[in-house]
PDB file of N, CA and C in Angstrom:
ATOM      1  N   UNK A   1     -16.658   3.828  63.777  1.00  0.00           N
ATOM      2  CA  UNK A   1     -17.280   2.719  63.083  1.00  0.00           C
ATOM      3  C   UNK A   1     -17.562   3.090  61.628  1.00  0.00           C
ATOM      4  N   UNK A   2     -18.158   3.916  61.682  1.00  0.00           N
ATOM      5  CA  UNK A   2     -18.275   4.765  59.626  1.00  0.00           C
ATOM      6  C   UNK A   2     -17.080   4.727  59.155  1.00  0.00           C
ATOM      7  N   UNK A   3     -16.116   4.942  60.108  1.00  0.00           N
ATOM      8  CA  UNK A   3     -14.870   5.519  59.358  1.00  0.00           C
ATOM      9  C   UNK A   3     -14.640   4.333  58.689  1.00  0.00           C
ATOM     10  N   UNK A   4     -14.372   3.007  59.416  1.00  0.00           N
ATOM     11  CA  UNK A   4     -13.883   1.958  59.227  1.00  0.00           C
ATOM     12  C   UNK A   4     -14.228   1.429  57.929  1.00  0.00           C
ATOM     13  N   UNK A   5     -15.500   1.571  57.737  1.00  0.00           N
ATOM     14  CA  UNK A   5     -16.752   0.796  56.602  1.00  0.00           C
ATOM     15  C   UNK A   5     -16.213   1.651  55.721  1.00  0.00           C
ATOM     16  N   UNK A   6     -16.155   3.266  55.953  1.00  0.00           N
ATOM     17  CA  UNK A   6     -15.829   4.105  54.588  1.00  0.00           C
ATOM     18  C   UNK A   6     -14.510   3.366  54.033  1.00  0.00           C
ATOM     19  N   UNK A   7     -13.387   3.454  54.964  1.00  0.00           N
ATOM     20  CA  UNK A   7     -12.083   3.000  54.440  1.00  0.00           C
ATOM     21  C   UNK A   7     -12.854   1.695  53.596  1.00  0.00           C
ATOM     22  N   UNK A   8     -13.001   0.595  54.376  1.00  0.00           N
ATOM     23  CA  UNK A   8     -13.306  -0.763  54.047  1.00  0.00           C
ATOM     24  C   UNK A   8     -14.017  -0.486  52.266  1.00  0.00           C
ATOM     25  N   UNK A   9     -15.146  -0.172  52.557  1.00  0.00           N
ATOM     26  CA  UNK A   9     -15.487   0.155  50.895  1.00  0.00           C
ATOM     27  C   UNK A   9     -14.738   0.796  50.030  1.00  0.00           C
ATOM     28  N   UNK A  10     -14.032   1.996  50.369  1.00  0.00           N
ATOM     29  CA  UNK A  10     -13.276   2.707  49.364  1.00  0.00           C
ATOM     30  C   UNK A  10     -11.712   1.491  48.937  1.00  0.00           C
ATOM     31  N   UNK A  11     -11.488   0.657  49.809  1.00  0.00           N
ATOM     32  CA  UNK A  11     -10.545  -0.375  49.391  1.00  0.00           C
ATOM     33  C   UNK A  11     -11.247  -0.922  48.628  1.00  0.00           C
ATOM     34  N   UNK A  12     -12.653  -1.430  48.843  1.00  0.00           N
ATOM     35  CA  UNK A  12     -13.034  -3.002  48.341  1.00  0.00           C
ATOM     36  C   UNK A  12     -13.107  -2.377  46.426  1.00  0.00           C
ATOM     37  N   UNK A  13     -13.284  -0.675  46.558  1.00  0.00           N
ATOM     38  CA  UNK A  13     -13.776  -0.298  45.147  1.00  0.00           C
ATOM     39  C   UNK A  13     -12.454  -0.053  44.818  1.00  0.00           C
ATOM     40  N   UNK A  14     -11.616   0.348  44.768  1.00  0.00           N
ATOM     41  CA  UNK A  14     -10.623   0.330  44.596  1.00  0.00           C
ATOM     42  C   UNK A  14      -9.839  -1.114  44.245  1.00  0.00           C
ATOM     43  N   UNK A  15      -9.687  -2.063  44.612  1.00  0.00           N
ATOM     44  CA  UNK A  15      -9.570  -3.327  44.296  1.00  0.00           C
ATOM     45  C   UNK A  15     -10.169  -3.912  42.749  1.00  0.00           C
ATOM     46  N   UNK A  16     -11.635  -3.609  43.049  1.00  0.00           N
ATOM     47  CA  UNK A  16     -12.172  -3.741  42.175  1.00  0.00           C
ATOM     48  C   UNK A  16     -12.296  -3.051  40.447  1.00  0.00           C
ATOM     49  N   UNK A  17     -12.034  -2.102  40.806  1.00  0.00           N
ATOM     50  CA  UNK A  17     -11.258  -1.148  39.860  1.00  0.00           C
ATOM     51  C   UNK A  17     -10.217  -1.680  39.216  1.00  0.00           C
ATOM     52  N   UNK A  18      -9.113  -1.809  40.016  1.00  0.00           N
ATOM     53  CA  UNK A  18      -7.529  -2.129  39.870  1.00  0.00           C
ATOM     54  C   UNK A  18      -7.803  -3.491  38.792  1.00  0.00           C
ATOM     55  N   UNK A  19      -8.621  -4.303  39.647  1.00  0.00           N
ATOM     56  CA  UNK A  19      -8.747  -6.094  38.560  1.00  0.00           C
ATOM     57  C   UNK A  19      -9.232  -5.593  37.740  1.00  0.00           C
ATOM     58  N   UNK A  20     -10.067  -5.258  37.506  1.00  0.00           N
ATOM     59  CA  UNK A  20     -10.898  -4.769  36.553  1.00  0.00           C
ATOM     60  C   UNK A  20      -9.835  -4.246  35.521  1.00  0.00           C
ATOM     61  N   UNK A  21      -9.437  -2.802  35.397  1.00  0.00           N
ATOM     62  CA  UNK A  21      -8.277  -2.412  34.976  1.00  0.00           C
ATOM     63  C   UNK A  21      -7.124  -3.890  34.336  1.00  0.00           C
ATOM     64  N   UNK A  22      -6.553  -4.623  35.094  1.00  0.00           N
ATOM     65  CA  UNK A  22      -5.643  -5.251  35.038  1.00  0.00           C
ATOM     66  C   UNK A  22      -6.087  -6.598  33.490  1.00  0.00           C
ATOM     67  N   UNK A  23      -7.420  -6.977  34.298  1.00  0.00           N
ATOM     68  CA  UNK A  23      -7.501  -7.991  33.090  1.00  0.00           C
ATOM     69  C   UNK A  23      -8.159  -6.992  31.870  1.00  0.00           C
ATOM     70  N   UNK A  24      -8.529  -6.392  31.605  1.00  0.00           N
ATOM     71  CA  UNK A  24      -8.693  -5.862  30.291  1.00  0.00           C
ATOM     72  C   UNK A  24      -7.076  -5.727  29.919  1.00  0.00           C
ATOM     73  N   UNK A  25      -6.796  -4.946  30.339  1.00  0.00           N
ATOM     74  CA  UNK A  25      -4.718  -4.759  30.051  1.00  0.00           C
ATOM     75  C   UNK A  25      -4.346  -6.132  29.086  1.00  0.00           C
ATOM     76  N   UNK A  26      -4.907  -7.478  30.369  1.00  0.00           N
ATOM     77  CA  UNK A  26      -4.355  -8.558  29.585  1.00  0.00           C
ATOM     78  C   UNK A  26      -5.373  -9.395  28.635  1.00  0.00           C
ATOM     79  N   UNK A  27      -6.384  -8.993  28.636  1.00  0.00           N
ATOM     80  CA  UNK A  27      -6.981  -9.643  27.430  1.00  0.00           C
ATOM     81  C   UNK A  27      -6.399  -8.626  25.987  1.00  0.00           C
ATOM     82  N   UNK A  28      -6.007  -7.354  26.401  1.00  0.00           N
ATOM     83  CA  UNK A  28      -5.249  -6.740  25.008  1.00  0.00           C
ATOM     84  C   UNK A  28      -3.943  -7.075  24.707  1.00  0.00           C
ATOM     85  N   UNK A  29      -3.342  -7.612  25.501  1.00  0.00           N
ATOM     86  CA  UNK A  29      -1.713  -8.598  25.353  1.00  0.00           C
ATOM     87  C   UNK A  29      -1.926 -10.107  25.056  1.00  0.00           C
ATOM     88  N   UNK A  30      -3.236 -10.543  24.617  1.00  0.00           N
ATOM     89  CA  UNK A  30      -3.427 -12.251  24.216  1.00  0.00           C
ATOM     90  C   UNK A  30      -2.368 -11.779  22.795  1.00  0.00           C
ATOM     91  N   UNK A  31      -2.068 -13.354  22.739  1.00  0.00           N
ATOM     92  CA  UNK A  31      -1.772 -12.826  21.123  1.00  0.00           C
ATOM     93  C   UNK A  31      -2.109 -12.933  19.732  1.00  0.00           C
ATOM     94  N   UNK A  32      -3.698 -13.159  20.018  1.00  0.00           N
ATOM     95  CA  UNK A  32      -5.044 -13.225  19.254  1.00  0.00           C
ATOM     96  C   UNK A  32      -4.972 -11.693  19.054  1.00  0.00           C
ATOM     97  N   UNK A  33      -5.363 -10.909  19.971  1.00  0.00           N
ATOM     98  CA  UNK A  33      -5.914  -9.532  19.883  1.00  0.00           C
ATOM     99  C   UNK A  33      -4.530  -8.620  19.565  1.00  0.00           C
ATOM    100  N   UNK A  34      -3.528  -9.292  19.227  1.00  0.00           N
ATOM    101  CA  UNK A  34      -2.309  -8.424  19.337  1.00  0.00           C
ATOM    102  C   UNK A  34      -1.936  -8.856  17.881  1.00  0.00           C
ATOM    103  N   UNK A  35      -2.651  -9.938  17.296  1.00  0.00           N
ATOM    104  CA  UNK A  35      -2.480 -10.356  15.879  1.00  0.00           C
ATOM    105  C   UNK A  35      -3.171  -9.117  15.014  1.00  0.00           C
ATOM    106  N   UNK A  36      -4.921  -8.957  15.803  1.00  0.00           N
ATOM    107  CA  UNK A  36      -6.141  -8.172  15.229  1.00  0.00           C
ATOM    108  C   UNK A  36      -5.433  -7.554  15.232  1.00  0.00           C
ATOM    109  N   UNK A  37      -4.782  -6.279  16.257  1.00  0.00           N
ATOM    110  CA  UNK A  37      -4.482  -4.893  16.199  1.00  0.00           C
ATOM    111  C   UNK A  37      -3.681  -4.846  15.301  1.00  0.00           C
ATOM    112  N   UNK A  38      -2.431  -5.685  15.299  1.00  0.00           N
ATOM    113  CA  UNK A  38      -1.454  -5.224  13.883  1.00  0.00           C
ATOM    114  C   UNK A  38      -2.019  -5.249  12.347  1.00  0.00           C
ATOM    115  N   UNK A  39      -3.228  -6.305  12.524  1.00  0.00           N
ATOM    116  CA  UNK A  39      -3.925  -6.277  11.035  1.00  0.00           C
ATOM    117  C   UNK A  39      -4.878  -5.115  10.982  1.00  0.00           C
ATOM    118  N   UNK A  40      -5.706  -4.522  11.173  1.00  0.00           N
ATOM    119  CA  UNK A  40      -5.546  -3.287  11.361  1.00  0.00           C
ATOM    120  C   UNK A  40      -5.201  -2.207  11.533  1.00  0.00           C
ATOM    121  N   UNK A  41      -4.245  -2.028  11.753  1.00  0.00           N
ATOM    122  CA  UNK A  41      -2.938  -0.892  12.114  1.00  0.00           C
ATOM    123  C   UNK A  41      -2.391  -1.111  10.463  1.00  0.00           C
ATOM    124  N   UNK A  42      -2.224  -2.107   9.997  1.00  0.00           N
ATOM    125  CA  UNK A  42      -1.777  -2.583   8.578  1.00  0.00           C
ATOM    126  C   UNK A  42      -2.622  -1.792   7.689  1.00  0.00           C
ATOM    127  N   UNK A  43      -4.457  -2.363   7.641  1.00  0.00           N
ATOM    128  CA  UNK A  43      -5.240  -2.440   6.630  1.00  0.00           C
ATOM    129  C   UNK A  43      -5.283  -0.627   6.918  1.00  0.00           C
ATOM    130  N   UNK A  44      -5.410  -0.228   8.012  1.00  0.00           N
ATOM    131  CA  UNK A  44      -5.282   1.411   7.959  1.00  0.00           C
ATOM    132  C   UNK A  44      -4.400   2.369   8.032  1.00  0.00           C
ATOM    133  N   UNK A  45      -3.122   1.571   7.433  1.00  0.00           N
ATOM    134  CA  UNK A  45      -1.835   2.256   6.984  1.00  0.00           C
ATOM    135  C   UNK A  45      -1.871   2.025   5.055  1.00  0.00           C
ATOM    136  N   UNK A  46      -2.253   1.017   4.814  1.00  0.00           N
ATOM    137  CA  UNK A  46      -2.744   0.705   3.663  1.00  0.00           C
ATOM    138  C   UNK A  46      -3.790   1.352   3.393  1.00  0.00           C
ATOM    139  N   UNK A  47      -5.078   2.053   3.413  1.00  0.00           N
ATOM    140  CA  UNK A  47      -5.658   2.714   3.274  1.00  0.00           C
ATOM    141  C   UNK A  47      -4.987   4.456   3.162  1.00  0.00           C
ATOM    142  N   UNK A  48      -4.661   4.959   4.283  1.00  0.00           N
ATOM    143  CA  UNK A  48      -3.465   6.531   4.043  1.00  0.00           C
ATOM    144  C   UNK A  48      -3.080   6.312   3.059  1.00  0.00           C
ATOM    145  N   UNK A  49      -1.703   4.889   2.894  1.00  0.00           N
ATOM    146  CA  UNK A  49      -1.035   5.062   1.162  1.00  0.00           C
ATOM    147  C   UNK A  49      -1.610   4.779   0.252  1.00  0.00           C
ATOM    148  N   UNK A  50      -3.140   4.490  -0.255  1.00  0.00           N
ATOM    149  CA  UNK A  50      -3.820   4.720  -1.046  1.00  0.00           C
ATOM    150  C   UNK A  50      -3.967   5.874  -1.486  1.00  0.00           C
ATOM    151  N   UNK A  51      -4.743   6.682  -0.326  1.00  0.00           N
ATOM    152  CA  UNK A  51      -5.048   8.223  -0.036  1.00  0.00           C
ATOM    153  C   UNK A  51      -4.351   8.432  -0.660  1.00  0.00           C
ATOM    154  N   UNK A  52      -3.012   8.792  -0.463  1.00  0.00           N
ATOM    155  CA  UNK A  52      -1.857   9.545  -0.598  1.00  0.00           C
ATOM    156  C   UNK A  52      -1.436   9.234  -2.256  1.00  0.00           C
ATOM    157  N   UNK A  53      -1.092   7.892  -2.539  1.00  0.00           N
ATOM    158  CA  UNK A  53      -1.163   7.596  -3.877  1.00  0.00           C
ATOM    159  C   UNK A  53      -2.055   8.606  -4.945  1.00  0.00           C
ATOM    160  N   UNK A  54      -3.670   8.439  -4.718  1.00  0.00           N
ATOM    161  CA  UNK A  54      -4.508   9.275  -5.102  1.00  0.00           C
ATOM    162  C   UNK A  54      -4.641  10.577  -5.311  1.00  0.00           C
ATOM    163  N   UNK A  55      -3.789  11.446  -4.179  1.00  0.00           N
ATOM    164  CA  UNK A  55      -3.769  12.989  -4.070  1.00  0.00           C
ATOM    165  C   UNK A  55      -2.685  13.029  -4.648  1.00  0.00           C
ATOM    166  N   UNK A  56      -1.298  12.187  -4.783  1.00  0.00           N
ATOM    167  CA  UNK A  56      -0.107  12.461  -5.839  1.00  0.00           C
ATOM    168  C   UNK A  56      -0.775  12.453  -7.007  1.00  0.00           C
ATOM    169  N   UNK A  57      -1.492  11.762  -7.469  1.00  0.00           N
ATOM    170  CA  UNK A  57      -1.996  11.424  -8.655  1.00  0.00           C
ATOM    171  C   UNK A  57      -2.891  12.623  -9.563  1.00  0.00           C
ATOM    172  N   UNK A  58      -3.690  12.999  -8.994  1.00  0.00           N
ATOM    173  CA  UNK A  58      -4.493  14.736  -8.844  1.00  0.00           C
ATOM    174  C   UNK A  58      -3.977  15.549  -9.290  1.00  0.00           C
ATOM    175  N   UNK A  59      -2.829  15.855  -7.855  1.00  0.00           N
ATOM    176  CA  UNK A  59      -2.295  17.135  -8.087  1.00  0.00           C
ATOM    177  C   UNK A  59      -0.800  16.550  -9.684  1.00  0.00           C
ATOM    178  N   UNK A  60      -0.365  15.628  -9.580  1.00  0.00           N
ATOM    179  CA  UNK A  60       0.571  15.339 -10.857  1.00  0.00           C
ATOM    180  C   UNK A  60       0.028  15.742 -12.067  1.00  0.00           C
ATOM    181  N   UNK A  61      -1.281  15.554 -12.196  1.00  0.00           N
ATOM    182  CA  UNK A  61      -2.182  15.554 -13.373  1.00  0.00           C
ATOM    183  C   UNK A  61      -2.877  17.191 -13.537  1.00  0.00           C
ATOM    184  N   UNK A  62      -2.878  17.537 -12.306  1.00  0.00           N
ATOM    185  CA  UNK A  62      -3.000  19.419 -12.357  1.00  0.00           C
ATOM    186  C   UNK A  62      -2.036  19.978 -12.718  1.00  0.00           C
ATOM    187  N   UNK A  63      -0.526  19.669 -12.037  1.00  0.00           N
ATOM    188  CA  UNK A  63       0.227  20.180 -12.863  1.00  0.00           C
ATOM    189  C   UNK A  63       1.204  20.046 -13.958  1.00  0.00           C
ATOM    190  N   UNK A  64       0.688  19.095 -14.708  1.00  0.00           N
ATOM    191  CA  UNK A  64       0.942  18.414 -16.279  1.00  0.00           C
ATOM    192  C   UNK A  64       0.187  19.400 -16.729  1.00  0.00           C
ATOM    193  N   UNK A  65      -1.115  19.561 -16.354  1.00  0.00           N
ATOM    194  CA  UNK A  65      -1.907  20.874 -17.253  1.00  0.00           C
ATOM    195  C   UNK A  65      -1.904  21.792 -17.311  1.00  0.00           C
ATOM    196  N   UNK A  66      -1.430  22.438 -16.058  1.00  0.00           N
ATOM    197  CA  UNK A  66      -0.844  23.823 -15.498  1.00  0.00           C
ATOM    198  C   UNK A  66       0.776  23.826 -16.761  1.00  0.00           C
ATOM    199  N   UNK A  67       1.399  22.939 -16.671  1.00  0.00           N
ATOM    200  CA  UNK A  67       2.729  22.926 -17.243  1.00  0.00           C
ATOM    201  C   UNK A  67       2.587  23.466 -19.116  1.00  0.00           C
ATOM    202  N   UNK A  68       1.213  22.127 -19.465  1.00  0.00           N
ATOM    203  CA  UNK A  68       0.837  22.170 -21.094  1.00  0.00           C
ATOM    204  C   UNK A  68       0.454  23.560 -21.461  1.00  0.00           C
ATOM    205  N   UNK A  69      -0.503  24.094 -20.101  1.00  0.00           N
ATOM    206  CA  UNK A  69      -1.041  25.634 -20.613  1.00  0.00           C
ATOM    207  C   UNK A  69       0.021  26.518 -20.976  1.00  0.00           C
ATOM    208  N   UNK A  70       1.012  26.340 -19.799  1.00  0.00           N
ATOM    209  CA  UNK A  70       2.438  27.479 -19.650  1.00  0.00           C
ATOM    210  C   UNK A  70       2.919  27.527 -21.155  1.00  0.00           C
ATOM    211  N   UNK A  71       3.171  25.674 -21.861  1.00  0.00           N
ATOM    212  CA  UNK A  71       3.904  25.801 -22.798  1.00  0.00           C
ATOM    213  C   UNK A  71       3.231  25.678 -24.569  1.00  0.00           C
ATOM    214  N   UNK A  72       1.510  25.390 -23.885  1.00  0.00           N
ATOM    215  CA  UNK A  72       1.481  25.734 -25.507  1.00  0.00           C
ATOM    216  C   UNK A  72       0.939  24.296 -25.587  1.00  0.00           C
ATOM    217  N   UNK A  73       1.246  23.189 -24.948  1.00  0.00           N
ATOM    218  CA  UNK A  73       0.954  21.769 -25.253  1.00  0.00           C
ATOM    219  C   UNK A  73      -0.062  20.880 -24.843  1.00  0.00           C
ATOM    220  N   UNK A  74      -0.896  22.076 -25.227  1.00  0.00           N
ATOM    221  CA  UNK A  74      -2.766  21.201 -24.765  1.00  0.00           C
ATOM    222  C   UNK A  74      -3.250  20.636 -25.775  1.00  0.00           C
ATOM    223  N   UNK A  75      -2.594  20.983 -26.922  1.00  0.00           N
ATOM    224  CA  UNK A  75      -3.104  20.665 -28.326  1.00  0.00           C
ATOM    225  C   UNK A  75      -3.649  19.069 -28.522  1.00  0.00           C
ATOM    226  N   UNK A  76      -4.338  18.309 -29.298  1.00  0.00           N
ATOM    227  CA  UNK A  76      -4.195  16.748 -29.595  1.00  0.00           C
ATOM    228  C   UNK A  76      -3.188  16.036 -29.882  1.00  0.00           C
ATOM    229  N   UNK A  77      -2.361  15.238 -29.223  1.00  0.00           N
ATOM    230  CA  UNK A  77      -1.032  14.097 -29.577  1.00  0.00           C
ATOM    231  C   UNK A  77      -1.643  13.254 -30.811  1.00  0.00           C
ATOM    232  N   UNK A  78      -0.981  13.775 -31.975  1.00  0.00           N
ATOM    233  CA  UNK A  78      -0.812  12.819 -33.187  1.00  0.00           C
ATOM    234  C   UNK A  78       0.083  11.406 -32.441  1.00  0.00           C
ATOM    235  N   UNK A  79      -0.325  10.234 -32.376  1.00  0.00           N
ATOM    236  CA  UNK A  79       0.185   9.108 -31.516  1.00  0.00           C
ATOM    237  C   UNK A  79       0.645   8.122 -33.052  1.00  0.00           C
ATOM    238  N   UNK A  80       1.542   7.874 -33.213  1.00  0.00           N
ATOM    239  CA  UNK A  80       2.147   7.330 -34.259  1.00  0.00           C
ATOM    240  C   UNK A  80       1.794   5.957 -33.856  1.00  0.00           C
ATOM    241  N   UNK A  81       1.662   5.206 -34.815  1.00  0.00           N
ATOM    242  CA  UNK A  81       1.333   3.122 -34.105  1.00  0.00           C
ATOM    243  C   UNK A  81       2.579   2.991 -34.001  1.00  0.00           C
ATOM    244  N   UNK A  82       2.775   1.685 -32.862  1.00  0.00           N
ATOM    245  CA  UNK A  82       3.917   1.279 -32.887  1.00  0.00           C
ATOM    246  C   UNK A  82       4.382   0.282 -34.370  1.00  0.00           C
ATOM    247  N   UNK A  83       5.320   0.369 -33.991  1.00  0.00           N
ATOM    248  CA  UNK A  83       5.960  -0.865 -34.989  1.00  0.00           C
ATOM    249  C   UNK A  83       5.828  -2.237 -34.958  1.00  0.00           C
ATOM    250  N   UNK A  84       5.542  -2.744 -35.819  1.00  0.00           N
ATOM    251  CA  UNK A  84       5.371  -4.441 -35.826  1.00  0.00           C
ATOM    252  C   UNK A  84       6.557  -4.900 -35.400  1.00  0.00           C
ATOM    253  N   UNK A  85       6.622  -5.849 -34.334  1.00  0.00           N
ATOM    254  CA  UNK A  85       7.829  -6.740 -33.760  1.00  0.00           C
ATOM    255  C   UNK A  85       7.932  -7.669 -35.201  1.00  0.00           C
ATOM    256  N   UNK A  86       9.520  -7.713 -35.077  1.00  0.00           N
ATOM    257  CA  UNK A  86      10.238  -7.962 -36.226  1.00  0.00           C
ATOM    258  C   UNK A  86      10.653  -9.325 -35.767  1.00  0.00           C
ATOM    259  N   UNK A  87      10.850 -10.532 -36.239  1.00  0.00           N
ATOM    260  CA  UNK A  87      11.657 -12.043 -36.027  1.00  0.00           C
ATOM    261  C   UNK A  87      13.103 -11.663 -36.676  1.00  0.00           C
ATOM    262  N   UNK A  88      14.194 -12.492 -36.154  1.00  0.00           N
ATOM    263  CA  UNK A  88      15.491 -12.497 -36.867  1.00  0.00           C
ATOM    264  C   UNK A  88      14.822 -14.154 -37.179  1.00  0.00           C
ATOM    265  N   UNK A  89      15.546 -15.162 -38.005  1.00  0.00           N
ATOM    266  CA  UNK A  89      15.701 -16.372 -38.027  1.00  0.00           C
ATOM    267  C   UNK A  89      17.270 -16.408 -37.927  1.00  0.00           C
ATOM    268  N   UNK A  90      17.359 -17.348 -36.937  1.00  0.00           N
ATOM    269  CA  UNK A  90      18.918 -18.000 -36.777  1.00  0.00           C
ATOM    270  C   UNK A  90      19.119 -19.818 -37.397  1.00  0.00           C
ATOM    271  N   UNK A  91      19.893 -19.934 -37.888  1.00  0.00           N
ATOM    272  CA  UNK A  91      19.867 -21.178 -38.532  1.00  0.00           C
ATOM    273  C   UNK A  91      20.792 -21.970 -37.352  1.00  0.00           C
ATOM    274  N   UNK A  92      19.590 -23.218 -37.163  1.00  0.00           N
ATOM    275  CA  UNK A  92      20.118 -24.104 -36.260  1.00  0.00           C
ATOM    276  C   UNK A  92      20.314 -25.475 -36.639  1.00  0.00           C
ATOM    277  N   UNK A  93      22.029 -26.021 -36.421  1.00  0.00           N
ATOM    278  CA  UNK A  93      22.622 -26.655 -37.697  1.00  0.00           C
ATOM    279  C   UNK A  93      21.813 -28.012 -37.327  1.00  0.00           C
ATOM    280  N   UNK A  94      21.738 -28.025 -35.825  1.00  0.00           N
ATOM    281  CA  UNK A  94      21.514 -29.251 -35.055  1.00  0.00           C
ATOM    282  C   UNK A  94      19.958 -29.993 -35.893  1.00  0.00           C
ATOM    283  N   UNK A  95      19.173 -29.286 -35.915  1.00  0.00           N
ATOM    284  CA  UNK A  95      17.587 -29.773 -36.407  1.00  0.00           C
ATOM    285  C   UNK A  95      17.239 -28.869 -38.033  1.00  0.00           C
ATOM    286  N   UNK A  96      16.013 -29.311 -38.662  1.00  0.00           N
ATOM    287  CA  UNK A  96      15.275 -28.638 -39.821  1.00  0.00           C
ATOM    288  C   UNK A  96      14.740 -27.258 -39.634  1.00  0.00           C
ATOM    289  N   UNK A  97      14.121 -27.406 -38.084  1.00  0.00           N
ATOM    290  CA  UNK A  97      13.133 -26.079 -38.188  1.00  0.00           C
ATOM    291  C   UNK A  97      14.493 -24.771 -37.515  1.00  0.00           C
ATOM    292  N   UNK A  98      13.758 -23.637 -38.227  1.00  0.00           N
ATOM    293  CA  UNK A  98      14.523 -22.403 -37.745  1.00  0.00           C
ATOM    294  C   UNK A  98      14.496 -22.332 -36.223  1.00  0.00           C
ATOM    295  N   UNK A  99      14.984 -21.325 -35.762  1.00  0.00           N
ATOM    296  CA  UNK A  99      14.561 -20.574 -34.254  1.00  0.00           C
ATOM    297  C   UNK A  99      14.252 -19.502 -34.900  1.00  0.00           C
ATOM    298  N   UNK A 100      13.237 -18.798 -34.274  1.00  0.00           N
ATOM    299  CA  UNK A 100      12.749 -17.357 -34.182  1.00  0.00           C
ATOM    300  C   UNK A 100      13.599 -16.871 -32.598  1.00  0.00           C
ATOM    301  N   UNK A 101      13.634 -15.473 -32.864  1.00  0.00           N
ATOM    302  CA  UNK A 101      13.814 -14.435 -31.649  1.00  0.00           C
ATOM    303  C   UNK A 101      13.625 -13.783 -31.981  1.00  0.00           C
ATOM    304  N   UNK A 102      12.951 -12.818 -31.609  1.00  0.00           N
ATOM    305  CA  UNK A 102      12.284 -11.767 -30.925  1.00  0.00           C
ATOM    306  C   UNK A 102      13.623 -10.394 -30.874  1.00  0.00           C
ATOM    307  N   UNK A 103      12.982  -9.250 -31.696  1.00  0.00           N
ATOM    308  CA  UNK A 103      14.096  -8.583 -31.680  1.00  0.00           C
ATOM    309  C   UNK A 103      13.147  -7.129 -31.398  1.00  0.00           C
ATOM    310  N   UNK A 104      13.237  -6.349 -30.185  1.00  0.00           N
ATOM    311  CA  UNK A 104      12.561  -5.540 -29.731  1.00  0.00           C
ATOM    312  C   UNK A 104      13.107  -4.162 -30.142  1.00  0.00           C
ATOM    313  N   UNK A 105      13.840  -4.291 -31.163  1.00  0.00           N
ATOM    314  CA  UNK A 105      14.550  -2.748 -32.101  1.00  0.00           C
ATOM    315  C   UNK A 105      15.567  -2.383 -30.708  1.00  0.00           C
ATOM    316  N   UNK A 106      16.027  -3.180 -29.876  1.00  0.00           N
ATOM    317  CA  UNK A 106      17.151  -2.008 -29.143  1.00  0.00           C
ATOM    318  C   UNK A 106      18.550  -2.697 -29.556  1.00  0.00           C
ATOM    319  N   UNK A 107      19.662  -2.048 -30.292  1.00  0.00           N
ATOM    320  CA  UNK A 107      20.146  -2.805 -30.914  1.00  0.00           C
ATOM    321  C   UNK A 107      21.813  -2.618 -30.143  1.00  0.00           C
ATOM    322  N   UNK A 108      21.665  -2.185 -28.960  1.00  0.00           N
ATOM    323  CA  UNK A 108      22.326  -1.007 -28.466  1.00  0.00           C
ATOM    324  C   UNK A 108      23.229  -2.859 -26.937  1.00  0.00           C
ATOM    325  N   UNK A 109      22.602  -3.893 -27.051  1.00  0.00           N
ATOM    326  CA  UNK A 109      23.021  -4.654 -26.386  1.00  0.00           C
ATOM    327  C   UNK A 109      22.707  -5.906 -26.798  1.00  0.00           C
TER     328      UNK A 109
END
């Protein structure tokens, strides 16, 4: 008679377990919660390539200075101004007023 009840309960918990088990499974396969997880899985893959961005950025800038010490080039950059953008005028037969363009010194195209 114990035996029976033991089996009997150790099924009924067991059962209970198993559902238990089963619908959590499927409330994580809705495709609400399967939307969340990928946006997250996203926003904290996006976060690493930040990271990572950041520590390239560091160490690039350590060894630009490591490089300037080696060669001498820690000194202050005399920074020349740029040049004033220059207009061509093209004569346009059709109307009075000119055209301007824009000529960015590359003369090469």
């Amino acid at each position: 008679m114990f035996r029976r009840t033991f089996w009997f309960s150790a099924g009924a918990a067991a059962g209970v377990w198993a559902t238990t088990k089963v619908n959590r499974k499927l409330r994580q396969l809705t495709p609400e919660s399967l939307a969340v997880q990928a946006a997250n899985k996203a926003v904290e893959a996006g976060h690493k390539l930040k990271d990572f961005a950041l520590d390239v950025r560091d160490n690039m800038a350590d060894r630009e200075a490591q490089l300037g010490d080696a060669l001498g080039l820690t000194g202050p950059v005399d920074a020349e101004p740029l040049p004033a953008r220059r207009f061509a005028i093209v004569e346009n037969r059709t109307t009075t007023h000119p055209k301007y363009i824009e000529n960015h010194g590359n003369e090469d195209h």
